[in-house]
PDB file of N, CA and C in Angstrom:
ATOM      1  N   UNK A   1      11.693  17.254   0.584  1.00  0.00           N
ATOM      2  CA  UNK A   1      11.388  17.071  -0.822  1.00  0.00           C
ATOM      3  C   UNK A   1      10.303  18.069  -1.221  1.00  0.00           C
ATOM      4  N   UNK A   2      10.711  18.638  -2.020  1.00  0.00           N
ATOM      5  CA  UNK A   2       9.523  19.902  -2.924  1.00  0.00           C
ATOM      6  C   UNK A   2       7.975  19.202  -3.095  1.00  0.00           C
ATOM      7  N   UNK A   3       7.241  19.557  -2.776  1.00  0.00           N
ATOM      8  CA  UNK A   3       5.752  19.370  -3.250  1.00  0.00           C
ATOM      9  C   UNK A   3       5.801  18.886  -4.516  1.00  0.00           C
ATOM     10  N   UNK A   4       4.736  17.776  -5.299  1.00  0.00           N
ATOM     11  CA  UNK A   4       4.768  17.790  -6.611  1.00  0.00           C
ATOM     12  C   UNK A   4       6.301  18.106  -7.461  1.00  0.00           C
ATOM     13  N   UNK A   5       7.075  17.081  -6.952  1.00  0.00           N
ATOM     14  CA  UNK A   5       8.837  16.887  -8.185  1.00  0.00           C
ATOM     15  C   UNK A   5       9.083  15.803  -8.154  1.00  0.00           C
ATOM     16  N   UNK A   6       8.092  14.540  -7.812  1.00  0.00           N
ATOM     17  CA  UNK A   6       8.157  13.042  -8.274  1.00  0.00           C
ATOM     18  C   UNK A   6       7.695  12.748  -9.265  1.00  0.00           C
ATOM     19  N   UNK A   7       8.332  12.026 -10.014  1.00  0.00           N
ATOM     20  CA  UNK A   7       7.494  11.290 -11.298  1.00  0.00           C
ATOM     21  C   UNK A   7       6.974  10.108 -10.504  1.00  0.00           C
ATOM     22  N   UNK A   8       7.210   9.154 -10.145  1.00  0.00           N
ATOM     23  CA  UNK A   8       7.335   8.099  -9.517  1.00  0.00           C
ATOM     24  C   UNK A   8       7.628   8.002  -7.721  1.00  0.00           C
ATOM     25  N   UNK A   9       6.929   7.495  -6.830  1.00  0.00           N
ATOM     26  CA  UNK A   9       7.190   7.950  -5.521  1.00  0.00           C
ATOM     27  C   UNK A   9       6.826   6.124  -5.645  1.00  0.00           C
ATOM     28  N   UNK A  10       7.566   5.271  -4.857  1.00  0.00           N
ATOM     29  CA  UNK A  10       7.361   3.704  -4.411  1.00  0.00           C
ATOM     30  C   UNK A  10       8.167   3.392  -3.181  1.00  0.00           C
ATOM     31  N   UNK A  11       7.287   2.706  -2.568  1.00  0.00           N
ATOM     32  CA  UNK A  11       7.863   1.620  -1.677  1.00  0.00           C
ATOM     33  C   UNK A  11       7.693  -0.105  -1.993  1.00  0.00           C
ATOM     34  N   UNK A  12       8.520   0.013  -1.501  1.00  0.00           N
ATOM     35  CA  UNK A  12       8.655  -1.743  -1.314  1.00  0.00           C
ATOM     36  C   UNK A  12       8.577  -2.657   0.068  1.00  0.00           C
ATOM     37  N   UNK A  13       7.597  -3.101   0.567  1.00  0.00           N
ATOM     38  CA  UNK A  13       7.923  -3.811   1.742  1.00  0.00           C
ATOM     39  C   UNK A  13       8.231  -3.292   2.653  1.00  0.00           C
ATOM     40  N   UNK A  14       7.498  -1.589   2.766  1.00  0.00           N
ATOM     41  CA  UNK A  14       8.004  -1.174   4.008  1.00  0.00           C
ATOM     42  C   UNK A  14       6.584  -0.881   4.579  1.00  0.00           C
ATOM     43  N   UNK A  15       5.529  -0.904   3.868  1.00  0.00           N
ATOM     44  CA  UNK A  15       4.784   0.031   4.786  1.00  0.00           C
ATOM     45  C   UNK A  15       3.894  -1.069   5.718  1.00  0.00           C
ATOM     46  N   UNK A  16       3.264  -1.827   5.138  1.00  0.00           N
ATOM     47  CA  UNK A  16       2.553  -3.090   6.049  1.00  0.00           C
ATOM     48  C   UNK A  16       2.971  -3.695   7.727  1.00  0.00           C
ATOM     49  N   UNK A  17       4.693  -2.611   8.056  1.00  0.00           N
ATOM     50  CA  UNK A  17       4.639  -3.124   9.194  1.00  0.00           C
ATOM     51  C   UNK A  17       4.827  -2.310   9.926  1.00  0.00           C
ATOM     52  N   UNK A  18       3.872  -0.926   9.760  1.00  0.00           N
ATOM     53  CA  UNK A  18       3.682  -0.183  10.321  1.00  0.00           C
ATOM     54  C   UNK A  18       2.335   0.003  10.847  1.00  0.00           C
ATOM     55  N   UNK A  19       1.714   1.110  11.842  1.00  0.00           N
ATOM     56  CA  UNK A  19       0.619   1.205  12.551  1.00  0.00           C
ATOM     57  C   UNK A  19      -0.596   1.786  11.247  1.00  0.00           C
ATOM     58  N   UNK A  20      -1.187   2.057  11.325  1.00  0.00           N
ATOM     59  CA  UNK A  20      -2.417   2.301  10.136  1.00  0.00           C
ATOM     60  C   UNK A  20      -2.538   3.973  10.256  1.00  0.00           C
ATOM     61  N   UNK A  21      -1.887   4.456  11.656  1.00  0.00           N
ATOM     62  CA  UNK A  21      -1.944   5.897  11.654  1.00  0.00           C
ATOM     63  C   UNK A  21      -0.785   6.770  10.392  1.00  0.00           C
ATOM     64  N   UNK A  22       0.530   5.702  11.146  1.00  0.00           N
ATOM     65  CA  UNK A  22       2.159   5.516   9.947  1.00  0.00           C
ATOM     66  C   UNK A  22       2.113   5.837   8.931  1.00  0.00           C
ATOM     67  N   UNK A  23       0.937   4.410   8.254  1.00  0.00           N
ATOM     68  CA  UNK A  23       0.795   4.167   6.438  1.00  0.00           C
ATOM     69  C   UNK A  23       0.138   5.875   6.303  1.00  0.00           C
ATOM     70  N   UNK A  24      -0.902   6.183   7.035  1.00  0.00           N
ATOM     71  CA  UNK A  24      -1.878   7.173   6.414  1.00  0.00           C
ATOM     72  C   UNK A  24      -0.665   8.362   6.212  1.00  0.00           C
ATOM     73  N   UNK A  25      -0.058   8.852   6.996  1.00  0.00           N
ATOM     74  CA  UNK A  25       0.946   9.911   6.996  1.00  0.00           C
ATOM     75  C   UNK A  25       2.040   9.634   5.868  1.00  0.00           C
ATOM     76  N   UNK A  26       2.203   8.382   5.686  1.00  0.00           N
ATOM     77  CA  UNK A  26       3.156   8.181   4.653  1.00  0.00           C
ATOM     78  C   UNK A  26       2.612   8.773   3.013  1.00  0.00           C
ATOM     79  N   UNK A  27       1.100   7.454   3.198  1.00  0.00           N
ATOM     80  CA  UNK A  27       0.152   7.775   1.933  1.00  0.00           C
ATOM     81  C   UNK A  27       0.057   9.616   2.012  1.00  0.00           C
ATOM     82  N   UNK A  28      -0.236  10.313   2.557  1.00  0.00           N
ATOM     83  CA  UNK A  28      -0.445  11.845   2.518  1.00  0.00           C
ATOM     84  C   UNK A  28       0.942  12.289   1.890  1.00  0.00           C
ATOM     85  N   UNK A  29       2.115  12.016   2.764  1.00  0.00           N
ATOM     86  CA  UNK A  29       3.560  12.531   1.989  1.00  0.00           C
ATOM     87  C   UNK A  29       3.602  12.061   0.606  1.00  0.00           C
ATOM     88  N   UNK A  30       3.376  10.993  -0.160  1.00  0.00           N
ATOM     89  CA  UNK A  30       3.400  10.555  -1.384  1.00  0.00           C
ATOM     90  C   UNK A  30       2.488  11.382  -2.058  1.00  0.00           C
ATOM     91  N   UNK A  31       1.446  11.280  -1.758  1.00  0.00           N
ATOM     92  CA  UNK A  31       0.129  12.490  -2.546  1.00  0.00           C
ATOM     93  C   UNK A  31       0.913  13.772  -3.098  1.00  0.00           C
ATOM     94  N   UNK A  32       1.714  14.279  -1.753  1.00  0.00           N
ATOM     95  CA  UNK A  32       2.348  15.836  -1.573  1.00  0.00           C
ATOM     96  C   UNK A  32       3.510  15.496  -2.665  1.00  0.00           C
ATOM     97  N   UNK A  33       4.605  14.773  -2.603  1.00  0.00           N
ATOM     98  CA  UNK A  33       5.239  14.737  -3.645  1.00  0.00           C
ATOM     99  C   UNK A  33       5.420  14.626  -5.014  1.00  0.00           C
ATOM    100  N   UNK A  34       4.641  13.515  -5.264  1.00  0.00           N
ATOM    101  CA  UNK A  34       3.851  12.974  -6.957  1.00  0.00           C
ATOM    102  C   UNK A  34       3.650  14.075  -7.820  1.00  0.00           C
ATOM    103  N   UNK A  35       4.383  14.522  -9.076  1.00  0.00           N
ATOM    104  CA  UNK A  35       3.923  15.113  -9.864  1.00  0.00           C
ATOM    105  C   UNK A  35       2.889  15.327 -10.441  1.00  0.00           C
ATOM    106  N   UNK A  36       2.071  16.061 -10.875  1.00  0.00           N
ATOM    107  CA  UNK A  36       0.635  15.796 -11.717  1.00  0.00           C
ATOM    108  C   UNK A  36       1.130  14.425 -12.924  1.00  0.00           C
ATOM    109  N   UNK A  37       0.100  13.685 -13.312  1.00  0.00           N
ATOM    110  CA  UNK A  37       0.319  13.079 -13.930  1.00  0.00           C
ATOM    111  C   UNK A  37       1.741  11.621 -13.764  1.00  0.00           C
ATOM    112  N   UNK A  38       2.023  11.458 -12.281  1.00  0.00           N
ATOM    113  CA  UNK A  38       3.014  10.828 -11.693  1.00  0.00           C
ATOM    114  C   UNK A  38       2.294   9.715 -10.972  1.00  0.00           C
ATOM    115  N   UNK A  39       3.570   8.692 -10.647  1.00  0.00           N
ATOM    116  CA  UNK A  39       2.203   7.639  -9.934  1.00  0.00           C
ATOM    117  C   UNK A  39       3.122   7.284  -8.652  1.00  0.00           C
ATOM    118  N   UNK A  40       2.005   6.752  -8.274  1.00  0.00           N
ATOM    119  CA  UNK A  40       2.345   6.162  -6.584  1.00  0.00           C
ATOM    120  C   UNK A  40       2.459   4.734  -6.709  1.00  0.00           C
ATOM    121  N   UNK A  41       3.466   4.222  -6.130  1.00  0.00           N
ATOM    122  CA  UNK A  41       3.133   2.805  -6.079  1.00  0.00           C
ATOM    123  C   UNK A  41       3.688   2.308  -4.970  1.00  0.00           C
ATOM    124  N   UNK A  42       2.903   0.816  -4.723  1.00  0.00           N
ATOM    125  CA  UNK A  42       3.588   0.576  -2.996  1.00  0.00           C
ATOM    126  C   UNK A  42       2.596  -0.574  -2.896  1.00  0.00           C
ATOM    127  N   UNK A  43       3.406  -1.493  -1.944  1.00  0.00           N
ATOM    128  CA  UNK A  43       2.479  -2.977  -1.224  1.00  0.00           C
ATOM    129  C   UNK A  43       1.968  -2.675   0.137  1.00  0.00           C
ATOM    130  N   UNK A  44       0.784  -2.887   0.299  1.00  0.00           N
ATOM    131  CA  UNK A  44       0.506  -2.898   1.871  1.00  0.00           C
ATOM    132  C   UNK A  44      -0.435  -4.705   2.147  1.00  0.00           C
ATOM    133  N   UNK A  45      -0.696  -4.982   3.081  1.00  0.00           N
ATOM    134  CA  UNK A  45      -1.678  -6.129   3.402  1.00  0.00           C
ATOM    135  C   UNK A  45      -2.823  -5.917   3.711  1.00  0.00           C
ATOM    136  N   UNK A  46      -3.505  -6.506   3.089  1.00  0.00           N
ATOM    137  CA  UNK A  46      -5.390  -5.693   2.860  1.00  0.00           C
ATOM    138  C   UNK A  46      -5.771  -7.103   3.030  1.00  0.00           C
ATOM    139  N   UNK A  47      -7.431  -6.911   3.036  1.00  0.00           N
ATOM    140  CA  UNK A  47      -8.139  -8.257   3.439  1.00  0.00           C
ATOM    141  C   UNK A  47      -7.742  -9.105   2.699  1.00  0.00           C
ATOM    142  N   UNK A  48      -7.842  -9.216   1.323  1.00  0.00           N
ATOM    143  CA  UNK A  48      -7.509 -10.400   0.141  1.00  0.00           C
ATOM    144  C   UNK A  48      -6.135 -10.989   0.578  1.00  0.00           C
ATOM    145  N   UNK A  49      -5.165 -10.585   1.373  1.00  0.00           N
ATOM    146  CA  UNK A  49      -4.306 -11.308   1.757  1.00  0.00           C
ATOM    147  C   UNK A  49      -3.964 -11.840   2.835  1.00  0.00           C
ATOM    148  N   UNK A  50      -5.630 -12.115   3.644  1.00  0.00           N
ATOM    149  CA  UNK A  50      -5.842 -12.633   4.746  1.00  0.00           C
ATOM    150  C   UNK A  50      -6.889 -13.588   4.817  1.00  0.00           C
ATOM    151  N   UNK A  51      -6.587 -14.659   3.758  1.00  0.00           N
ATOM    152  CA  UNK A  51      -7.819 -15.349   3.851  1.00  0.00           C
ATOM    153  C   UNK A  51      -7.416 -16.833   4.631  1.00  0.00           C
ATOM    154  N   UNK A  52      -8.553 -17.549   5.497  1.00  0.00           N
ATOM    155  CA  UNK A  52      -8.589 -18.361   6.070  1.00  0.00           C
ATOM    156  C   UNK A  52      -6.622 -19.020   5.843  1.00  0.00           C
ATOM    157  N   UNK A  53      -6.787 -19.892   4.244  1.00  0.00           N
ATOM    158  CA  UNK A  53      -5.624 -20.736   4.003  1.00  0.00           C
ATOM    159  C   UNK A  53      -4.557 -20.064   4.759  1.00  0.00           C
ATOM    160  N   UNK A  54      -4.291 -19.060   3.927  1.00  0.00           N
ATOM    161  CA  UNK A  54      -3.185 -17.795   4.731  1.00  0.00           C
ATOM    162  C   UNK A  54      -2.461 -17.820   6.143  1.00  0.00           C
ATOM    163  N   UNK A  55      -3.773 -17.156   6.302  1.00  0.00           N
ATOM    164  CA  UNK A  55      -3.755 -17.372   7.970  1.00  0.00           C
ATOM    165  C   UNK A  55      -3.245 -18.786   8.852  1.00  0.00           C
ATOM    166  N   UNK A  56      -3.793 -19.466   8.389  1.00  0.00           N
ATOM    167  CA  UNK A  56      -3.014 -20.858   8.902  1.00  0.00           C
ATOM    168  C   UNK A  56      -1.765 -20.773   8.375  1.00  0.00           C
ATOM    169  N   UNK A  57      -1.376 -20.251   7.193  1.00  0.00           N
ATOM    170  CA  UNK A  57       0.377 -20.436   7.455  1.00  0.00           C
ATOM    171  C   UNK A  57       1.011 -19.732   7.836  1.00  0.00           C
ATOM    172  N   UNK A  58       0.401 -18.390   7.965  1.00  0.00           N
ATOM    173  CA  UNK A  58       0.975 -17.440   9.200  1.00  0.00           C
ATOM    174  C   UNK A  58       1.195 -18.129  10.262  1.00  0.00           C
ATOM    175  N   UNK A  59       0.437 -18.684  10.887  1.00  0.00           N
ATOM    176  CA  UNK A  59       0.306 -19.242  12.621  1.00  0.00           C
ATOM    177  C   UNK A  59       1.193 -20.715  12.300  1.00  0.00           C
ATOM    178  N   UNK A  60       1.432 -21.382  11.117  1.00  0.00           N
ATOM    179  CA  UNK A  60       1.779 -22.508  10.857  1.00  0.00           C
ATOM    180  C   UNK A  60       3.204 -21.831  11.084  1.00  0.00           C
ATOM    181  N   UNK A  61       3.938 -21.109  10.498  1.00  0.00           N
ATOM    182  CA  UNK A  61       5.673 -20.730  10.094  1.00  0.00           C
ATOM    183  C   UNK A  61       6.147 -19.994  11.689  1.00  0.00           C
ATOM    184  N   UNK A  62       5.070 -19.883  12.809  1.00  0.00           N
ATOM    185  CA  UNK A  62       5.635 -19.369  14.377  1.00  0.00           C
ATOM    186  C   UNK A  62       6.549 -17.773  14.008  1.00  0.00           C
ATOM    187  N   UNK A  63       6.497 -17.335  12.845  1.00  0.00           N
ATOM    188  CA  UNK A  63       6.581 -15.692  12.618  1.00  0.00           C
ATOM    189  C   UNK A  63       5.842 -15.032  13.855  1.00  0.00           C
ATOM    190  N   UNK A  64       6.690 -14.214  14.505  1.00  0.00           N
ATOM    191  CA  UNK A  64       5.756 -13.046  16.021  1.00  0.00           C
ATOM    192  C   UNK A  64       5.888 -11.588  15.614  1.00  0.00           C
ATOM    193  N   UNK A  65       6.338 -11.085  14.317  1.00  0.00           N
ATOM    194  CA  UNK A  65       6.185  -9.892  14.019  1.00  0.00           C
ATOM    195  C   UNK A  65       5.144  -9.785  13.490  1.00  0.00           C
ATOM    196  N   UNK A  66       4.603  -8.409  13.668  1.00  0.00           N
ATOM    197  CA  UNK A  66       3.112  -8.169  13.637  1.00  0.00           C
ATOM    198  C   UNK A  66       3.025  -7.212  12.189  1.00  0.00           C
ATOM    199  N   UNK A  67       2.429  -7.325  11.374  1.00  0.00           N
ATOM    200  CA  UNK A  67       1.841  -6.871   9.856  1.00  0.00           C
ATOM    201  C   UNK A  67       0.774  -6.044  10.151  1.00  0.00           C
ATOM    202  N   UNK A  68       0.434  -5.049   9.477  1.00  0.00           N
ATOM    203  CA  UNK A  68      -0.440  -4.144   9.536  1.00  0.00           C
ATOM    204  C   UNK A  68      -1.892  -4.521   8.369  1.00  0.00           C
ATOM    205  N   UNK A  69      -3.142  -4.681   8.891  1.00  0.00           N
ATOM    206  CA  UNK A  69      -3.866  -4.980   7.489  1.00  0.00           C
ATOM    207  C   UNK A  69      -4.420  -3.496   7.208  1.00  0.00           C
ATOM    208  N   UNK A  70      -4.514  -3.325   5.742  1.00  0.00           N
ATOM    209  CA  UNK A  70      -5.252  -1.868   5.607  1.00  0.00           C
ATOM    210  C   UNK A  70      -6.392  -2.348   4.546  1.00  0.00           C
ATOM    211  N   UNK A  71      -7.589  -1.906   5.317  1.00  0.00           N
ATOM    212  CA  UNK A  71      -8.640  -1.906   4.111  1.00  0.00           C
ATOM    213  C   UNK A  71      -8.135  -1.843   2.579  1.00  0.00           C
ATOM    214  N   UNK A  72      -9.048  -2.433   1.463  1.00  0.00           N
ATOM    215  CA  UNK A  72      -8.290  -2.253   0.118  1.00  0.00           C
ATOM    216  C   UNK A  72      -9.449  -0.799  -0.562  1.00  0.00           C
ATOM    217  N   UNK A  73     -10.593  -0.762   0.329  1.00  0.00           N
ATOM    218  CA  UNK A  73     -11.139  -0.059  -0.501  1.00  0.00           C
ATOM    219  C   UNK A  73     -10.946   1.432   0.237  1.00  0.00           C
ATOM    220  N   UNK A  74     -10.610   1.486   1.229  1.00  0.00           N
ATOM    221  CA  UNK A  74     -10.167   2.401   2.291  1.00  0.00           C
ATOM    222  C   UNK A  74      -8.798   3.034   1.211  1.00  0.00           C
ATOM    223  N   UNK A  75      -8.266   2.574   1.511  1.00  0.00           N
ATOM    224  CA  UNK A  75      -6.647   2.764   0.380  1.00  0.00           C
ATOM    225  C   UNK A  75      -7.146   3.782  -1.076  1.00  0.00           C
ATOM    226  N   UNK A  76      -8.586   3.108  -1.747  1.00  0.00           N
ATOM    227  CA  UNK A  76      -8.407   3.746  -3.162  1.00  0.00           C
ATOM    228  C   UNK A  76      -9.588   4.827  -2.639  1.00  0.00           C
ATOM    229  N   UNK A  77      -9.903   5.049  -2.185  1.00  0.00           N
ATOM    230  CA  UNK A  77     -11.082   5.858  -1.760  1.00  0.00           C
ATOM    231  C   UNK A  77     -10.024   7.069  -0.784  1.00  0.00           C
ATOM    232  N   UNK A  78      -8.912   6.686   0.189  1.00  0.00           N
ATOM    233  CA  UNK A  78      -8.524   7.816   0.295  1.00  0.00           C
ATOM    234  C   UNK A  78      -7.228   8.544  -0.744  1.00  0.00           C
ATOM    235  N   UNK A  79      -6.608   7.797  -1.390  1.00  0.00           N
ATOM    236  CA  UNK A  79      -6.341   8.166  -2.614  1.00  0.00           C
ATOM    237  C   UNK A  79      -6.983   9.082  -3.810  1.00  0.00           C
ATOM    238  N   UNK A  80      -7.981   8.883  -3.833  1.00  0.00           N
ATOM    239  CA  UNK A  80      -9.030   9.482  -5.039  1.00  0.00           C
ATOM    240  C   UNK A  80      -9.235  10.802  -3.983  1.00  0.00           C
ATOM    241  N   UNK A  81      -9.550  10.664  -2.827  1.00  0.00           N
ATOM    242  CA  UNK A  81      -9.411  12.527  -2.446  1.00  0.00           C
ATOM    243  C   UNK A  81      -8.692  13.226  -2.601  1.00  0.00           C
ATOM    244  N   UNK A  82      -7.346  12.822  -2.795  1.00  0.00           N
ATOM    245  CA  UNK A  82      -6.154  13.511  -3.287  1.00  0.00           C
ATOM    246  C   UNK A  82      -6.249  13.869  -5.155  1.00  0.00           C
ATOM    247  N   UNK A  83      -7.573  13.352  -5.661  1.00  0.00           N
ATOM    248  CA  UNK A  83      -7.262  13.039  -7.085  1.00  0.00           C
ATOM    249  C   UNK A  83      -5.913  12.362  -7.667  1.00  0.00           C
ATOM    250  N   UNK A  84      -6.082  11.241  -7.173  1.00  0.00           N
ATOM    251  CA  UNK A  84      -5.001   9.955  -7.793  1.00  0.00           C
ATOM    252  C   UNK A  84      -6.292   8.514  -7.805  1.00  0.00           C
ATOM    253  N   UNK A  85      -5.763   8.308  -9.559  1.00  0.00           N
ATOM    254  CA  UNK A  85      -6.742   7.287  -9.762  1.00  0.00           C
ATOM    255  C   UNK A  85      -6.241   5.753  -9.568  1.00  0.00           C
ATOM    256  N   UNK A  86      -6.944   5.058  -9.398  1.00  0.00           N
ATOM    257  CA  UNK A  86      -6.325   3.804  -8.700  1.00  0.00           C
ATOM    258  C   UNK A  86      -6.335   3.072 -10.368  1.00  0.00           C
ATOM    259  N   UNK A  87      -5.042   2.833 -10.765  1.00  0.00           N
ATOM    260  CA  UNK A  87      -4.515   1.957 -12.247  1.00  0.00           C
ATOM    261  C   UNK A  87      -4.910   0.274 -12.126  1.00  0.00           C
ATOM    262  N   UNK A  88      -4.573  -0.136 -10.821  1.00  0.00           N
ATOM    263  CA  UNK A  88      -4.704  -1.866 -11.110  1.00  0.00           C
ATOM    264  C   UNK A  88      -3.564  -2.040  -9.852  1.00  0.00           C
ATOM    265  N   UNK A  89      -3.647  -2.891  -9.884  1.00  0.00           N
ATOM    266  CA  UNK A  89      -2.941  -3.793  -8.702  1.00  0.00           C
ATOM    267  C   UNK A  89      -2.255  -5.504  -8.913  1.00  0.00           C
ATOM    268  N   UNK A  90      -1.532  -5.960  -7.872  1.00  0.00           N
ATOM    269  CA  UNK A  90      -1.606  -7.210  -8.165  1.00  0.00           C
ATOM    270  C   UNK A  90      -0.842  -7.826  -6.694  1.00  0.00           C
ATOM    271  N   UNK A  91      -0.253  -8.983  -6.583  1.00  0.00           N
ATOM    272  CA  UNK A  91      -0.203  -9.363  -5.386  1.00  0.00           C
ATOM    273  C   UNK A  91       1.247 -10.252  -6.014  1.00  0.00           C
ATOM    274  N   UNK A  92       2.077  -9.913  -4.489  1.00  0.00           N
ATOM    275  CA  UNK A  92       3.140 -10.130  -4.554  1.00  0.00           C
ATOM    276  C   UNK A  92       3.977 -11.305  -3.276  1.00  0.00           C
ATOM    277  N   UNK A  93       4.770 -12.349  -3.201  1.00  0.00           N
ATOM    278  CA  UNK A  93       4.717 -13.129  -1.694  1.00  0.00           C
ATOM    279  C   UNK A  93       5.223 -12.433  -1.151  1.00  0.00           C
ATOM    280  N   UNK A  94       5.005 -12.650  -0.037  1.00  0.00           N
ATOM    281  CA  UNK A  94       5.573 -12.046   1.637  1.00  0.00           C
ATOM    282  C   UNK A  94       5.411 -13.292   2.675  1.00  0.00           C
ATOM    283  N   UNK A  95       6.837 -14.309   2.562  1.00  0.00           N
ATOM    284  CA  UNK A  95       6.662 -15.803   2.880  1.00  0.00           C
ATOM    285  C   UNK A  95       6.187 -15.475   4.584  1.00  0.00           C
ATOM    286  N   UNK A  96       4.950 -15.994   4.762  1.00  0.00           N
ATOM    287  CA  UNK A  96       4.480 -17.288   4.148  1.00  0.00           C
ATOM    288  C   UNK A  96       3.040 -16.666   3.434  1.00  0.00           C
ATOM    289  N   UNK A  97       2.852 -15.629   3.325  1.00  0.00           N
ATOM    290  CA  UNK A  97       1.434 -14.894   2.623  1.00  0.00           C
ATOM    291  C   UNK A  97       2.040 -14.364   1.472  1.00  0.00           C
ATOM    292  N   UNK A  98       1.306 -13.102   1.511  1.00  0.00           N
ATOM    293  CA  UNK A  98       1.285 -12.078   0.228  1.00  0.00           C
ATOM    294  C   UNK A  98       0.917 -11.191   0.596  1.00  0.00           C
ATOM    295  N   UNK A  99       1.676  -9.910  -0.265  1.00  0.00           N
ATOM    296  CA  UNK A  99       0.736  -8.682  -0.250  1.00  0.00           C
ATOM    297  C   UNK A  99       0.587  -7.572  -1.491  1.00  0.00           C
ATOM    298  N   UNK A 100      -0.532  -7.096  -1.207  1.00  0.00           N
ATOM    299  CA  UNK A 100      -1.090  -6.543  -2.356  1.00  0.00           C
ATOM    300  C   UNK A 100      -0.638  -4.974  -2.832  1.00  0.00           C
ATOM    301  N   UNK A 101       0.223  -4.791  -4.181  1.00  0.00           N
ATOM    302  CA  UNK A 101       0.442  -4.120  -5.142  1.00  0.00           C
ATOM    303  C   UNK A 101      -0.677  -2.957  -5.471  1.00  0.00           C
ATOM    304  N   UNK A 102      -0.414  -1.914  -5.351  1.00  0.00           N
ATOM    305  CA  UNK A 102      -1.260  -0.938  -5.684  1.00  0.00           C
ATOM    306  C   UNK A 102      -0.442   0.652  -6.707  1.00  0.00           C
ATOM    307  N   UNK A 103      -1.757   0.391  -7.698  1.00  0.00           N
ATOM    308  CA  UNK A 103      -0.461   1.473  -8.915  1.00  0.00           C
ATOM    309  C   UNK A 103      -1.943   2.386  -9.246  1.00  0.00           C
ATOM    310  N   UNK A 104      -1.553   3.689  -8.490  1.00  0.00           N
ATOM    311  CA  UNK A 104      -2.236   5.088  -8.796  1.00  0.00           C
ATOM    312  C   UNK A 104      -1.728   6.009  -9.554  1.00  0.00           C
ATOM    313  N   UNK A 105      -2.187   6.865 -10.160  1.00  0.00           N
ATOM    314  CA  UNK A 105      -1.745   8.007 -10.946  1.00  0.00           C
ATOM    315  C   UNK A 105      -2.726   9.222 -10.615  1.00  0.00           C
ATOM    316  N   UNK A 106      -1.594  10.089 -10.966  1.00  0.00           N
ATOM    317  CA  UNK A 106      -2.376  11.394 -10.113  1.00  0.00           C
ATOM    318  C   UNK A 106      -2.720  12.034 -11.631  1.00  0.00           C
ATOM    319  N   UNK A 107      -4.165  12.597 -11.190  1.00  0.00           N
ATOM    320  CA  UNK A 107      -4.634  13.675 -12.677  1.00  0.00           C
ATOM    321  C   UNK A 107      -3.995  14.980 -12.688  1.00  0.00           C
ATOM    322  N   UNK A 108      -4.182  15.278 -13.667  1.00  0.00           N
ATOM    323  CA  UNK A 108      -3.070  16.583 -14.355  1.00  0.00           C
ATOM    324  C   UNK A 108      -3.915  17.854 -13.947  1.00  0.00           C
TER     325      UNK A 108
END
C-alpha cells in the first residue's frame, strides 16, 4: 500500500490479541498509510478495561486465550509523534469485558 492513500485505515478486534511488539508495528504501518488529514481508528485493551469487576469475569467465563493490554496513554503519546491527534474514544464489549475505541486524525 502507497504511503499516505488512506482516508480511513481501521481495525476491528484484531489487534488486542497480539504481542505489544505486533500492535506497535501495526500502529507504525497505519501512521505510514493515513492520508494527511485521514484518521486511524481501532480497539485495543488498555488499563480502563481491566478493572478489578472485569477481571473476575474474565477468570469467572474459564476463557485461556490471552489479550494483549496496551497502555492508553502510551497509545496517544506514540501517536502524536507521528502528528496524529487523538479525537475521543469510547469502549466497546469483548464478552466477558470490553475494549477501548480510539479515533485519531492525522494533521495536514
Amino acid at each position: 500500500t502507497p504511503s499516505k492513500s488512506i482516508d480511513l485505515v481501521h481495525t476491528h478486534k484484531v489487534l488486542y490479541g497480539n504481542p505489544i511488539l505486533t500492535i506497535c508495528r501495526y500502529f507504525v504501518e497505519m501512521v505510514r498509510v493515513v492520508k494527511d488529514n485521514g484518521y486511524v481508528v481501532f480497539d485495543i485493551m488498555t488499563e480502563e478495561c481491566l478493572s478489578s469487576d472485569i477481571l473476575e469475569k474474565w477468570h469467572a467465563s474459564g476463557i485461556q486465550h490471552v489479550c494483549s493490554m496496551t497502555a492508553k496513554q502510551f497509545t496517544i503519546d506514540l501517536f502524536a509523534q507521528y502528528e496524529l491527534n487523538y479525537v475521543g474514544g469510547f469502549f466497546i464489549p469483548l464478552r466477558p469485558g470490553i475494549v477501548e475505541y480510539f479515533v485519531f486524525k492525522k494533521q495536514a
